[in-house]
C-alpha atoms as a PDB file:
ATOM      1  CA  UNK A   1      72.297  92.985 114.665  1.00  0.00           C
ATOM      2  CA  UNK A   2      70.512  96.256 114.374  1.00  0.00           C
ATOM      3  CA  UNK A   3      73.976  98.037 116.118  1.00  0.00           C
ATOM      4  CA  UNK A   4      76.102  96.407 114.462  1.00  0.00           C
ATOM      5  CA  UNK A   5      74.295  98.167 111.328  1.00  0.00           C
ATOM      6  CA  UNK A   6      74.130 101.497 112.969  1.00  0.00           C
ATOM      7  CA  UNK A   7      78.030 100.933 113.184  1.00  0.00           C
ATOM      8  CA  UNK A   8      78.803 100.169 109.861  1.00  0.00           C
ATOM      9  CA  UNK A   9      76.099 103.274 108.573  1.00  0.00           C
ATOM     10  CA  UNK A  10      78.329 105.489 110.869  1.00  0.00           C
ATOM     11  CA  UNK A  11      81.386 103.979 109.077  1.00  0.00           C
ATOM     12  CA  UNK A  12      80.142 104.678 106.068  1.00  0.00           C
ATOM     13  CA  UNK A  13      78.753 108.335 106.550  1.00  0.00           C
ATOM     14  CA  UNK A  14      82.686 109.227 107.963  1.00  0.00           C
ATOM     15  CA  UNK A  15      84.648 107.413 104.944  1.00  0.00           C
ATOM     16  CA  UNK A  16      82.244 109.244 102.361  1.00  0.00           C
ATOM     17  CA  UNK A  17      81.736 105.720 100.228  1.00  0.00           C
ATOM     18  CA  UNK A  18      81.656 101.802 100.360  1.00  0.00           C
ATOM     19  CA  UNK A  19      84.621 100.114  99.391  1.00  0.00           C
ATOM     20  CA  UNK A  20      86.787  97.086  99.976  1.00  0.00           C
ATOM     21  CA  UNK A  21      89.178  99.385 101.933  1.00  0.00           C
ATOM     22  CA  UNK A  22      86.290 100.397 104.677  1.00  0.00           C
ATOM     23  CA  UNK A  23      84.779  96.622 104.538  1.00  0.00           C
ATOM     24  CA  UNK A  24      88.564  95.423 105.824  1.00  0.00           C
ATOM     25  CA  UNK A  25      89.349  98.247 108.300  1.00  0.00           C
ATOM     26  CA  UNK A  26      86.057  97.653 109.586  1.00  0.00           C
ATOM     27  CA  UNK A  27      86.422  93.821 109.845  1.00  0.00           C
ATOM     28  CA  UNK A  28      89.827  94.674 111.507  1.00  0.00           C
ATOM     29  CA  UNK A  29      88.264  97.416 113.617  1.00  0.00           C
ATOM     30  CA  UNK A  30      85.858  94.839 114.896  1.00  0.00           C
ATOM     31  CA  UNK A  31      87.987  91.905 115.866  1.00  0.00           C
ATOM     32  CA  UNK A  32      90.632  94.692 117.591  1.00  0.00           C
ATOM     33  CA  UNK A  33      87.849  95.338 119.859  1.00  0.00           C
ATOM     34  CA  UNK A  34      86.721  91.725 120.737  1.00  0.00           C
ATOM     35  CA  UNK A  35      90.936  90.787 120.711  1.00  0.00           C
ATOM     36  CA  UNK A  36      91.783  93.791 122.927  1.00  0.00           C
ATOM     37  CA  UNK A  37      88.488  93.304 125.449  1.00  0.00           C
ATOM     38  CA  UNK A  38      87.570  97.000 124.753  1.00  0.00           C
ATOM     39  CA  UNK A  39      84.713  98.357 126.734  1.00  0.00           C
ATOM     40  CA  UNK A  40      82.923 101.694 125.876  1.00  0.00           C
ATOM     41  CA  UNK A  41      81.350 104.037 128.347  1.00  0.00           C
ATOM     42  CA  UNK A  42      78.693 106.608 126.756  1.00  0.00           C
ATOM     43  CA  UNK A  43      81.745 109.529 127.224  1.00  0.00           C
ATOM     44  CA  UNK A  44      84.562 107.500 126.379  1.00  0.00           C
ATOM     45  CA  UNK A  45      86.337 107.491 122.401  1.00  0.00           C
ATOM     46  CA  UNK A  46      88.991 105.223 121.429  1.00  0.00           C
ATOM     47  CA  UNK A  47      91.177 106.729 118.545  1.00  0.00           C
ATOM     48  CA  UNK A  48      94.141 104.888 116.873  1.00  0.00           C
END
């Protein structure tokens, strides 16, 4: 739970605010990961 706050902090600090916008991309964001089977190594970045 507590990286999965980290996450959305880090979210936050990058779009500059909360809103409904940021709560849906990151919702999205989220299930693209669990959908696609995406797997992170600690020098990897995914950008879409």
């Amino acid at each position: 739970m507590d990286n999965d706050k980290q996450l959305w902090n880090k979210c936050v600090e990058f779009h500059g605010h909360i809103c409904g916008g940021l709560t849906i991309g990151y919702k999205a964001a989220l299930y693209a990961i669990q959908l696609l089977d995406v797997d992170f190594s600690e020098d990897e970045v995914l950008s879409v």
